[in-house]
Protein backbone atom coordinates (compact mmCIF):
# COMPACT_ATOMS: atom_id res chain seq x y z
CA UNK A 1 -99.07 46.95 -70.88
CA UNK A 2 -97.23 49.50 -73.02
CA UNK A 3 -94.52 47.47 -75.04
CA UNK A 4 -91.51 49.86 -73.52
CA UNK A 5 -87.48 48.89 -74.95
CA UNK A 6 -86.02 47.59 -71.32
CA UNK A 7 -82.52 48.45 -72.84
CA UNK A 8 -81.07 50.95 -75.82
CA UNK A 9 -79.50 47.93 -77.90
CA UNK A 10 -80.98 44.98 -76.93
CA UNK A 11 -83.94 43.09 -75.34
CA UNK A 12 -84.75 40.82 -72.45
CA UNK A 13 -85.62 37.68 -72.97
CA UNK A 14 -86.64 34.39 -71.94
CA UNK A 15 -85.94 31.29 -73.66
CA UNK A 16 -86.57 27.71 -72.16
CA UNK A 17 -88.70 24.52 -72.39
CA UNK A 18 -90.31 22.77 -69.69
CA UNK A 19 -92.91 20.24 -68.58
CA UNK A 20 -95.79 21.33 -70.35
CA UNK A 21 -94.23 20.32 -73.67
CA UNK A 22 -91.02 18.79 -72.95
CA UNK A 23 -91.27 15.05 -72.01
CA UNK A 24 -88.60 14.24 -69.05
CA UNK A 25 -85.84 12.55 -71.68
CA UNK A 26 -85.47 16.00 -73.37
CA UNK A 27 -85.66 17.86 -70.64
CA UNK A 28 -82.69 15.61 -69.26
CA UNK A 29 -80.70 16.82 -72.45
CA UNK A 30 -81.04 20.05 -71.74
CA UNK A 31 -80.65 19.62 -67.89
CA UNK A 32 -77.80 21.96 -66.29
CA UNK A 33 -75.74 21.17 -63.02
CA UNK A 34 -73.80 24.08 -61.42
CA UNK A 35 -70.51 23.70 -63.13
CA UNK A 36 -72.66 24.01 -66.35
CA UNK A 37 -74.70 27.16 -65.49
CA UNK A 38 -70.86 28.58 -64.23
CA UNK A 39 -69.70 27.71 -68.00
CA UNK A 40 -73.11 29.26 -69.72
CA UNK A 41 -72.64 32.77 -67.60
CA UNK A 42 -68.81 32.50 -68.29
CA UNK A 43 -69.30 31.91 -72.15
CA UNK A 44 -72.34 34.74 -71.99
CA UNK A 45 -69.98 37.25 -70.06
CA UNK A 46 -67.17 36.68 -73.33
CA UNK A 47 -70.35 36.83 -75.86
CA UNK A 48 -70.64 41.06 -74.70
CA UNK A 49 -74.50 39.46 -73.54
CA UNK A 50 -75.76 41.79 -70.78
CA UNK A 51 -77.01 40.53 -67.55
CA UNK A 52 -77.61 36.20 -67.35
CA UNK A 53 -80.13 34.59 -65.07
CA UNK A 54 -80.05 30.30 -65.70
CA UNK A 55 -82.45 28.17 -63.83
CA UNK A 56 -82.40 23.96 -64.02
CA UNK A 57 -85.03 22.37 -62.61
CA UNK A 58 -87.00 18.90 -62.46
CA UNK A 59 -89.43 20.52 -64.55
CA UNK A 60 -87.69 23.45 -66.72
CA UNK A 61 -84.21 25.23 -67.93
CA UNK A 62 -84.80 28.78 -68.84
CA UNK A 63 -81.97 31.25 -69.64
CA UNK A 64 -83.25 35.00 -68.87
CA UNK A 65 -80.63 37.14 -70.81
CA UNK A 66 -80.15 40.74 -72.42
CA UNK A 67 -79.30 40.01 -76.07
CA UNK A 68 -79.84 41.06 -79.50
CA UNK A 69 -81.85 38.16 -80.71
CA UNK A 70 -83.01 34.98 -78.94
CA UNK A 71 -81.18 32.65 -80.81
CA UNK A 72 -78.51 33.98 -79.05
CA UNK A 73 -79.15 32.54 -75.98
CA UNK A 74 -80.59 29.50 -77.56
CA UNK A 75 -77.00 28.58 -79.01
CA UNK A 76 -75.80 29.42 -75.65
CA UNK A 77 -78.17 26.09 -74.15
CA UNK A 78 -77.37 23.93 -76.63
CA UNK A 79 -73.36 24.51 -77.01
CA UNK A 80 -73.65 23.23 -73.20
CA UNK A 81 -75.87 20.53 -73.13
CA UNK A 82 -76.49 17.45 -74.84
CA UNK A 83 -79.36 18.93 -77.01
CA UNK A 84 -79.86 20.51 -80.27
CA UNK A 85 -81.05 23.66 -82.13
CA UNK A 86 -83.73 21.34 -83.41
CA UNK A 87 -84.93 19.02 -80.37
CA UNK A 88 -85.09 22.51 -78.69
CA UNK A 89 -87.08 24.41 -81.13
CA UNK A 90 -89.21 21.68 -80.57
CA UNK A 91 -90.84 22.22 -77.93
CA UNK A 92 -89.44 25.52 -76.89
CA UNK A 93 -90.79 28.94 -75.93
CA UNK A 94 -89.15 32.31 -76.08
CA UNK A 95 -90.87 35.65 -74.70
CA UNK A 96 -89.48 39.11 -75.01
CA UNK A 97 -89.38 42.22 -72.67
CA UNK A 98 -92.44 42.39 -70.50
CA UNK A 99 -93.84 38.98 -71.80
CA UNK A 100 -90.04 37.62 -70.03
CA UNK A 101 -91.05 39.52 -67.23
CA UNK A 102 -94.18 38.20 -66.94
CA UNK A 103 -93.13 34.45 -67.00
CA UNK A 104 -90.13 34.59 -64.25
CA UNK A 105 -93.25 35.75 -61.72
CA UNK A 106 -95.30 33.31 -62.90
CA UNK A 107 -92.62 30.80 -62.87
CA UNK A 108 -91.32 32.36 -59.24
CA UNK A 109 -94.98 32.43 -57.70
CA UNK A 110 -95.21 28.60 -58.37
CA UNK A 111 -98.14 29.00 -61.04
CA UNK A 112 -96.28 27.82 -63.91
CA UNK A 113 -95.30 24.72 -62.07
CA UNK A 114 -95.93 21.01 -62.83
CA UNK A 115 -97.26 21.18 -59.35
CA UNK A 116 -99.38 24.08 -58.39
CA UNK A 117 -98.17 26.27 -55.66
CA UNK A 118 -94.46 24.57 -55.55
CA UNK A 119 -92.41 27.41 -54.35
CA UNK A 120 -89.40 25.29 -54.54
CA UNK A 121 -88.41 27.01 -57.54
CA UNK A 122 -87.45 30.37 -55.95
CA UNK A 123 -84.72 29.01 -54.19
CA UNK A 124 -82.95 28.36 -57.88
CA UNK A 125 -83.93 31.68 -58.91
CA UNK A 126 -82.17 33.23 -55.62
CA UNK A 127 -79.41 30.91 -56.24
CA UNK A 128 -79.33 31.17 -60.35
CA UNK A 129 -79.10 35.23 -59.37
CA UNK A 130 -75.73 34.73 -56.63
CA UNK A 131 -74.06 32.40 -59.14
CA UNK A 132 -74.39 35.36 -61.53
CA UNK A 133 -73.22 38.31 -59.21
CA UNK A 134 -70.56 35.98 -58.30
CA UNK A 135 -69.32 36.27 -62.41
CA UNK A 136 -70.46 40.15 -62.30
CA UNK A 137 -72.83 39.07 -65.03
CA UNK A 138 -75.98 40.61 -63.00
CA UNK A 139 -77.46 44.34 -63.30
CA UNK A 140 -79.89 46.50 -61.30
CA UNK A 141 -82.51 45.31 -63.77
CA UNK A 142 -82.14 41.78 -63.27
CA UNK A 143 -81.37 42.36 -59.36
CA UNK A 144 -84.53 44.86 -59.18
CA UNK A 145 -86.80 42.39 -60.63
CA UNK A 146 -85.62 38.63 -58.97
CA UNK A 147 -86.14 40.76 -55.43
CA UNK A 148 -89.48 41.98 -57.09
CA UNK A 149 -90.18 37.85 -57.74
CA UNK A 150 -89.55 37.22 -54.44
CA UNK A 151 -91.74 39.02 -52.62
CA UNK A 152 -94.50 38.80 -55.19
CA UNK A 153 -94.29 34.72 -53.90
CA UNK A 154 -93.65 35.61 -50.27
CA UNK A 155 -96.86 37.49 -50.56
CA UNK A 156 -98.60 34.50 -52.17
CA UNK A 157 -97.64 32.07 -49.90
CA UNK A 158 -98.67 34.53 -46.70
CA UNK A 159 -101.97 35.48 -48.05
CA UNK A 160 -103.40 32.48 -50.20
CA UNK A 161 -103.35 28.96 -49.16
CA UNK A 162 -102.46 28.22 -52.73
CA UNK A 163 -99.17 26.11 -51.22
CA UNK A 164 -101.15 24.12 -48.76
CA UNK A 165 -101.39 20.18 -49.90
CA UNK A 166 -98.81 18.23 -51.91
CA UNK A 167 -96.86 21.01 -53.16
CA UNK A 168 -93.63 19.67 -54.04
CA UNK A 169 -92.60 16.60 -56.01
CA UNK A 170 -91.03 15.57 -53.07
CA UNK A 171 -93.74 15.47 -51.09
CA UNK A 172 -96.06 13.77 -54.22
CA UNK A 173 -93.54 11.23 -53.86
CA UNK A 174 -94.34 10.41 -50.40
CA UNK A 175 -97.75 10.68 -50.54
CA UNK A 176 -97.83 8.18 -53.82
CA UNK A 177 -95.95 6.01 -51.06
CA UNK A 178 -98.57 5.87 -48.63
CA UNK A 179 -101.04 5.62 -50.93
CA UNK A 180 -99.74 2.82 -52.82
CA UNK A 181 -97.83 0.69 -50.22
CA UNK A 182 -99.49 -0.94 -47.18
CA UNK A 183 -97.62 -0.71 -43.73
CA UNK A 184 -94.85 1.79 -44.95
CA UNK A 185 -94.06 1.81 -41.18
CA UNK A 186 -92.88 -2.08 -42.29
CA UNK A 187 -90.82 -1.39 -45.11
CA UNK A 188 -87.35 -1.27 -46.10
CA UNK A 189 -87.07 2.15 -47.74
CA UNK A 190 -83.44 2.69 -49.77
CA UNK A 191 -82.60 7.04 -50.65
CA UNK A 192 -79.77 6.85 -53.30
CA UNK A 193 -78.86 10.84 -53.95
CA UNK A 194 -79.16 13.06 -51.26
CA UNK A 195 -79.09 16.45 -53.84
CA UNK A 196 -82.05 18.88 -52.61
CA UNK A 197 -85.28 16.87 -53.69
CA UNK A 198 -83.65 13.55 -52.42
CA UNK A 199 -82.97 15.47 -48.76
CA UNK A 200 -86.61 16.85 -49.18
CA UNK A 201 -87.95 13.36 -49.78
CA UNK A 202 -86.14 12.10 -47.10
CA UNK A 203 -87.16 14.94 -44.56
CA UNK A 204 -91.05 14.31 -45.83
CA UNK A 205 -90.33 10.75 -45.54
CA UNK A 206 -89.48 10.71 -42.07
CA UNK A 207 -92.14 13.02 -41.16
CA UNK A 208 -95.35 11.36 -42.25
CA UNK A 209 -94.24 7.49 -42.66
CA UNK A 210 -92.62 7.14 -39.18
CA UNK A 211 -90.02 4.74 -40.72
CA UNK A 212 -86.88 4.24 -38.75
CA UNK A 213 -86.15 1.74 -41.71
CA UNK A 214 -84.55 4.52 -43.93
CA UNK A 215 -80.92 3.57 -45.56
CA UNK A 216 -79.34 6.38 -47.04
CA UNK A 217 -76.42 5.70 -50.11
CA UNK A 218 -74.64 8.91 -52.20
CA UNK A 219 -71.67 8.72 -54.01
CA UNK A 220 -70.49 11.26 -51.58
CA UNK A 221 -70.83 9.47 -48.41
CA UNK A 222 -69.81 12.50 -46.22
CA UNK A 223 -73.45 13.88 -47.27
CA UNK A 224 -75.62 11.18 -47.08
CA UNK A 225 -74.09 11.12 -43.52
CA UNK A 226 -74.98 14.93 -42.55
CA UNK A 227 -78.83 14.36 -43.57
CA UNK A 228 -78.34 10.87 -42.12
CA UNK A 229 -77.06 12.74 -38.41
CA UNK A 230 -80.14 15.16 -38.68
CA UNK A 231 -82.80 12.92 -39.00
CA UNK A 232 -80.74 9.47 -37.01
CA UNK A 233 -81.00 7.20 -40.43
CA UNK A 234 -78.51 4.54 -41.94
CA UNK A 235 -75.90 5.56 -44.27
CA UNK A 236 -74.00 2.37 -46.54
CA UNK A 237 -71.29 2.90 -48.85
CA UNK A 238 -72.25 3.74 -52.87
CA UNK A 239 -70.45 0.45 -53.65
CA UNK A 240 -73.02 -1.75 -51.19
CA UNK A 241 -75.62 -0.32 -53.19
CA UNK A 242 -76.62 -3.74 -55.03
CA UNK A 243 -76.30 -5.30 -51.91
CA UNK A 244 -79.04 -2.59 -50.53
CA UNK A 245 -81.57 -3.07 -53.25
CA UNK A 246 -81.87 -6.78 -52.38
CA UNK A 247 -82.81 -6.34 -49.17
CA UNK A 248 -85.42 -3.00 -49.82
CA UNK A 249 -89.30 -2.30 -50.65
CA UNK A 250 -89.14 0.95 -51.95
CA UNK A 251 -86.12 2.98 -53.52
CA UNK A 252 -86.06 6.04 -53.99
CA UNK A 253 -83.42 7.66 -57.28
CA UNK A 254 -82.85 11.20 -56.59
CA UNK A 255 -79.44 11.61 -57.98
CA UNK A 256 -77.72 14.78 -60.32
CA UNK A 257 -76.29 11.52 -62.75
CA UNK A 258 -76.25 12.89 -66.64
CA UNK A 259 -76.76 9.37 -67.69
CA UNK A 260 -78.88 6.56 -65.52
CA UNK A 261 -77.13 4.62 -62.37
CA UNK A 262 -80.07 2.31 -61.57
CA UNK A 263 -81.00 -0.49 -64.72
CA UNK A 264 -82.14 -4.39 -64.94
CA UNK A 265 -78.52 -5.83 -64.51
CA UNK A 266 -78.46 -3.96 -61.05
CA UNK A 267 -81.50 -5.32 -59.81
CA UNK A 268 -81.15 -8.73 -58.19
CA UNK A 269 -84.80 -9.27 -56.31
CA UNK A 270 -87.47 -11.23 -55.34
CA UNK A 271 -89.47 -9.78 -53.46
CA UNK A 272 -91.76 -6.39 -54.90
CA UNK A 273 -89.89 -3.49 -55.32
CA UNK A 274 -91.58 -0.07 -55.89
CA UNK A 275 -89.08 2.63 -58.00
CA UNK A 276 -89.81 5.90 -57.08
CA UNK A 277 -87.20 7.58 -60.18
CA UNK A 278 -87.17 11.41 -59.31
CA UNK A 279 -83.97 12.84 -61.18
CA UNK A 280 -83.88 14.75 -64.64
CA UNK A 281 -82.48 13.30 -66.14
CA UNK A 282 -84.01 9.83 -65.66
CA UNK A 283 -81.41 7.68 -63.59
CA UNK A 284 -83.84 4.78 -64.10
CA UNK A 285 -83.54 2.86 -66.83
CA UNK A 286 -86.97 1.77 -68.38
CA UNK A 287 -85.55 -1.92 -68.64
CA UNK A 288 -86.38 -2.48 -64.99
CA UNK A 289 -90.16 -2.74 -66.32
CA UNK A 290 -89.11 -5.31 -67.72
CA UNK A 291 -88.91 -7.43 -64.47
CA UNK A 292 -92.11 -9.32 -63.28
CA UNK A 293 -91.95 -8.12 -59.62
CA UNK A 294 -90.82 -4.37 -60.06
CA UNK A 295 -93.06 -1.09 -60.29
CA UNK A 296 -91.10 1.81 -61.68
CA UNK A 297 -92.82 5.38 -61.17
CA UNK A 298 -91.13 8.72 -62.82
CA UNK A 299 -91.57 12.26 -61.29
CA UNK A 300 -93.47 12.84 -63.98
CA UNK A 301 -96.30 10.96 -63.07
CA UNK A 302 -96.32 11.72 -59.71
CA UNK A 303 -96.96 15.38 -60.74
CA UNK A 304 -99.75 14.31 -62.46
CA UNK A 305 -101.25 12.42 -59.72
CA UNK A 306 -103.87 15.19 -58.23
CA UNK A 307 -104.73 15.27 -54.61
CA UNK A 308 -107.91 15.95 -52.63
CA UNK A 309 -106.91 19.93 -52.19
CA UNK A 310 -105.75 20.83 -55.63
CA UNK A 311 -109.85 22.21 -56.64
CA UNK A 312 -108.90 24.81 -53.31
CA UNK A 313 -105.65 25.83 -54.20
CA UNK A 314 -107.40 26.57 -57.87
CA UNK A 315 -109.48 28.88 -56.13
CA UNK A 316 -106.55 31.19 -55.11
CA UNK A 317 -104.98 31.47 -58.58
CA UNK A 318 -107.10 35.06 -58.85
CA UNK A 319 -106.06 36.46 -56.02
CA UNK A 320 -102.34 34.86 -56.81
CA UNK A 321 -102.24 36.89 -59.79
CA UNK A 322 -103.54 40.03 -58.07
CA UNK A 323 -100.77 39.86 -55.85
CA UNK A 324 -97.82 39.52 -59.11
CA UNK A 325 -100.00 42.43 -60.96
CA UNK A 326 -99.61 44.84 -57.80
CA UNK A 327 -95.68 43.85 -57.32
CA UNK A 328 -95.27 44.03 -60.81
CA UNK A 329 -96.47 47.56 -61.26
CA UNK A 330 -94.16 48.76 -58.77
CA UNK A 331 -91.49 46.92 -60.86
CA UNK A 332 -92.73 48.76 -64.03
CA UNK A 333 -92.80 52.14 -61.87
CA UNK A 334 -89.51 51.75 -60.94
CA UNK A 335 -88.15 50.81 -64.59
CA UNK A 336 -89.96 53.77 -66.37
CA UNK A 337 -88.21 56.33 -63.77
CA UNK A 338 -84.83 54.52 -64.50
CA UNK A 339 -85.32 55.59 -67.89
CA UNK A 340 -86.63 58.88 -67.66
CA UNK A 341 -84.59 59.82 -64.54
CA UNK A 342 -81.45 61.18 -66.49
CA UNK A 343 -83.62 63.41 -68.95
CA UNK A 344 -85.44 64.98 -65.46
CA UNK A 345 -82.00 64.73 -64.02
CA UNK A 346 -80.97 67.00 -67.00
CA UNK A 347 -83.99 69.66 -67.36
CA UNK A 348 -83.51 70.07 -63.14
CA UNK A 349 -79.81 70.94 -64.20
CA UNK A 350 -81.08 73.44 -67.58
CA UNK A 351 -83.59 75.24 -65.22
CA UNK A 352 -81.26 75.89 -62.40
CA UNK A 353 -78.82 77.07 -64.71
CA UNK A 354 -81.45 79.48 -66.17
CA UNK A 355 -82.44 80.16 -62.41
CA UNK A 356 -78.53 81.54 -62.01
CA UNK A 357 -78.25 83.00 -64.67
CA UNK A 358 -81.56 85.23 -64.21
CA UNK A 359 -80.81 85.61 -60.48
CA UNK A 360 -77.21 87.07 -61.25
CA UNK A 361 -79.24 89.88 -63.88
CA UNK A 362 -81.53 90.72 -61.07
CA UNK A 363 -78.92 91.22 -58.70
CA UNK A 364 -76.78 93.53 -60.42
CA UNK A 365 -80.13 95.21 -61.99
CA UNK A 366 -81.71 96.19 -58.68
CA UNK A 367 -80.90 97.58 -55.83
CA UNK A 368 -83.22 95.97 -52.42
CA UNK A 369 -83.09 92.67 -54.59
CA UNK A 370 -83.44 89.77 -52.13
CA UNK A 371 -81.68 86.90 -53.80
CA UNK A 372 -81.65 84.47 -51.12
CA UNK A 373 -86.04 84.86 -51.17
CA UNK A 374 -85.65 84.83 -55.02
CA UNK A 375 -83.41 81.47 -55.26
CA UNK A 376 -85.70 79.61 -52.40
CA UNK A 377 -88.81 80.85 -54.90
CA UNK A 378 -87.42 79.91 -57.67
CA UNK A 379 -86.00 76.43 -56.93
CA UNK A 380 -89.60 75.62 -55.50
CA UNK A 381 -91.08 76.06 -59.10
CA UNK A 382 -88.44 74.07 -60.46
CA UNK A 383 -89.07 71.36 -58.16
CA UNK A 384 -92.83 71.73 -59.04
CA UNK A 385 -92.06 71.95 -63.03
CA UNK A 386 -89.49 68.59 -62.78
CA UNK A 387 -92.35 67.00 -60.77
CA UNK A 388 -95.07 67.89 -63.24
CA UNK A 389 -93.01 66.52 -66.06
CA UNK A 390 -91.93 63.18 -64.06
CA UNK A 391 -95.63 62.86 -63.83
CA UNK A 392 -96.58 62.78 -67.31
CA UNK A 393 -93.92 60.93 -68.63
CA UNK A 394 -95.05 57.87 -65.57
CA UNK A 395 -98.68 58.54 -66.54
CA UNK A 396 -98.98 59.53 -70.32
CA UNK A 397 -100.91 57.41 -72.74
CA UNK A 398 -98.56 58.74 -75.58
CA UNK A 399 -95.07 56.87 -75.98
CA UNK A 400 -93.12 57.62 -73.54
CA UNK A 401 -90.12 57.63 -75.99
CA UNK A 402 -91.65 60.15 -77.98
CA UNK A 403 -92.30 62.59 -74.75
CA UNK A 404 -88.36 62.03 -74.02
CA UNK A 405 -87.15 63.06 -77.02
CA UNK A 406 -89.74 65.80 -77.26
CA UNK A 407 -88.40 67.52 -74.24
CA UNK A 408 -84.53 66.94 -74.90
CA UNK A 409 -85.44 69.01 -78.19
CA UNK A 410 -87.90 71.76 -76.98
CA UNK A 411 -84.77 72.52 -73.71
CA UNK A 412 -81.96 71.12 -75.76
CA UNK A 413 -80.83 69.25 -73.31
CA UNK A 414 -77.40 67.27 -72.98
CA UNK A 415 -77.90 63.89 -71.19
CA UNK A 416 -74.88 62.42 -69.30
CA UNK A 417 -72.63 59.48 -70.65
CA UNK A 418 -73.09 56.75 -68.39
C-alpha cells in the first residue's frame, strides 16, 4: 500500500502496549478509567494535537492521535498514568499512517485479541470515539475510519464463525468454572464489581451454571442492585464483604480499583476458595497464594486456557482478513478523493471559467450561435476531462503527490483555504 501523508503537518499514529508483551502489572500502570481518558483528550485538545481516539482495555491502552512525532502522545500516557517513559518503551509499539490504520481493524475485528474473535473491544472503540466528539477532539478522518472498523467486524462476525466458542474473558471465566469446580449448581458464588466484564460474567454465569446461589457486592450498591433485578440475584452491602467471602466457593474480582481490594488479611476461610481475579489492574493481591486452601486464577491465564473450537475459529482468520482488506480499500478510496477533491474541485472551476469566457467570444463573434447547445456541450467535456483526471490520480502508480502538484502547475490553479 502506497505510503500516502494522511495530513499536511502531521501523521497518524498509534501508540500502545498490550498483552502480547505487557504482563498484567504494567498494563495496570498504564490502565485508564473514564475520568482519565476525559483528562488525556482534554490535555491533547490544549497540546494543538489533531483528532484523539483512547481505548483501555483488560488487555491493551492505545492512544490513536494526529501528531508530529509519537513521543508526543507517549508523554501524553504516561503524564496520566502511573507509568513511565521507560516501563513503556518497554514493551511498547508505535505504527504510523496506514500501519495505525491497519492495527485499529485488526484490533476492532477481534484478531489482535488475547482471545480470538472477542468483539468486546468495539464497544470501547464506539465509546473511546463519543467521549471524543463530546470534547470536539474528533475529525471526519477519525469518524470515517472507526465507522469503517465497525462494519469491517459486523461483517466478520455475520459471515465467519470466527466469534463462536469462548470468546470473551468473561465467558473463559465461566467456562474455567465449570471445568474446574464440581457441582457449580452447589456452590456459593460471590461477584464483587459489577463494571462491564463483571455484569458479563455474571450474565454468562447465570446462563450456563444455573446457580441461584449468586451474591452480588459493588461499592455502588444501587448497581449491583440493577444487574441484581435483571437476572433475580442477591445484592449485600460493600462493607459485608468479609462477611461474604467466609461463607463462598468461588469469587469472582471484577472491579475498576487502581490499587487491589481483595488480599490475605481479608480472607478469613476454611473451606476451598477458588479466586477468579479479572480486573487490570490486579485487585488480587498475590499474598492470598499464600493460604493453604485458596486457588487464585488471573485473567491472564484464563486467556491462555484454549478451548475445543479455537483450531475452527483459526480457520476463518483468511477470510477475516479478506473482509478488513475489502472495507479498508473503500476507506483508502475515500481518503485519496478527500485529498485530491479540492485540486478537481479547482480545475472544474478553471475550465468553466475558460468555458465562459470562450462562450461569451463566440457569442458576440457569430451571428446563429447557439449558446445554450454550446454550454450543455461544453460542460459535458468538462465533466468527462475532471472525471478522467479523478481517475488517474485514484489509479496511478506514480505519487499521487507528484500528479497534484503537476496539475496545479500545468492550469495554475488556486486551491481554496480551508
Amino acid at each position: 500500500m502506497k505510503n500516502y501523508n494522511l495530513s499536511r503537518h502531521s501523521s497518524f499514529f498509534a501508540v500502545g502496549l498490550s498483552y502480547k508483551k505487557a504482563e498484567a502489572d504494567v498494563r495496570g500502570k498504564f490502565s485508564l478509567d473514564v475520568p482519565k481518558i476525559d483528562a488525556i483528550i482534554q490535555d491533547a485538545k490544549a497540546k494543538g494535537i489533531e483528532g484523539l481516539l483512547a481505548i483501555s482495555t483488560c488487555n491493551r491502552t492505545e492512544l490513536f492521535a494526529f501528531a508530529q512525532h509519537p513521543y508526543q502522545l507517549i508523554k501524553l500516557l504516561c503524564d496520566h498514568t502511573q507509568g513511565s517513559v521507560e516501563e513503556f518503551q518497554d514493551v511498547a509499539y508505535i505504527y504510523k499512517n496506514h500501519d495505525a490504520i491497519d492495527h485499529l481493524f485488526r484490533v476492532g475485528t477481534g484478531l489482535d485479541s488475547q482471545i480470538l474473535g472477542d468483539f468486546e473491544i468495539i464497544s470501547q472503540i464506539k465509546q473511546s470515539f463519543s467521549r471524543s466528539k463530546k470534547h470536539g477532539m474528533t475529525n471526519p478522518f477519525l469518524e470515517r475510519l472507526c465507522n469503517s472498523v465497525i462494519q469491517a467486524s459486523k461483517r466478520i462476525k455475520n459471515e465467519t464463525e470466527i466469534s463462536t466458542g469462548a470468546t470473551s474473558v468473561s465467558f473463559a471465566s465461566v467456562k474455567y468454572i465449570l471445568n474446574e469446580v464440581q457441582e457449580v449448581s452447589k456452590k456459593n458464588i460471590l461477584l464483587f464489581g459489577t463494571g462491564k466484564i463483571g455484569r458479563n460474567t455474571c450474565e454468562n454465569l447465570v446462563k450456563h451454571t444455573d446457580n441461584s446461589h449468586i451474591t452480588l457486592i459493588n461499592r455502588t450498591k444501587e448497581k449491583a442492585e440493577a444487574i441484581a433485578g435483571k437476572f433475580k440475584l442477591i445484592v449485600k452491602d460493600y462493607g459485608d464483604l468479609q462477611t461474604e467471602i467466609r461463607k463462598t466457593d468461588i469469587l469472582v474480582v471484577a472491579t475498576g480499583a487502581q490499587l487491589p481490594t481483595v488480599s490475605k488479611s481479608l480472607l478469613h476461610t476454611k473451606k476451598p476458595l477458588l479466586i477468579l481475579d479479572l480486573s487490570i489492574p490486579k485487585n488480587v493481591s498475590d499474598d492470598v497464594r499464600e493460604l493453604p486452601n485458596v486457588s487464585l486464577v488471573h485473567l491472564d491465564e484464563l486467556s491462555q486456557i484454549t478451548d475445543n473450537n479455537l483450531k475452527k475459529r483459526k480457520a476463518y482468520i483468511p477470510k477475516a482478513r479478506a473482509i478488513i482488506e475489502d472495507v479498508k480499500t473503500d476507506f483508502v478510496k475515500w481518503l485519496e478523493t478527500r485529498k485530491f477533491a479540492p485540486v478537481i474541485n479547482a480545475l472544474k472551476a478553471k475550465l468553466m471559467t475558460m468555458k465562459d469566457e470562450e462562450l461569451d467570444f463566440q457569442s458576440k463573434k457569430l451571428q446563429d450561435f447557439n449558446e445554450e447547445q454550446a454550454a450543455l456541450v461544453s460542460e459535458r467535456i468538462i465533466q468527462k476531462i475532471t472525471k478522467q483526471f479523478a481517475n488517474h490520480l485514484r489509479t496511478s502508480e506514480m505519487d499521487t503527490e507528484d500528479s497534484l502538484a503537476l496539475i496545479q502547475r500545468v492550469f495554475q490553479l488556486e486551491l481554496q483555504e480551508k
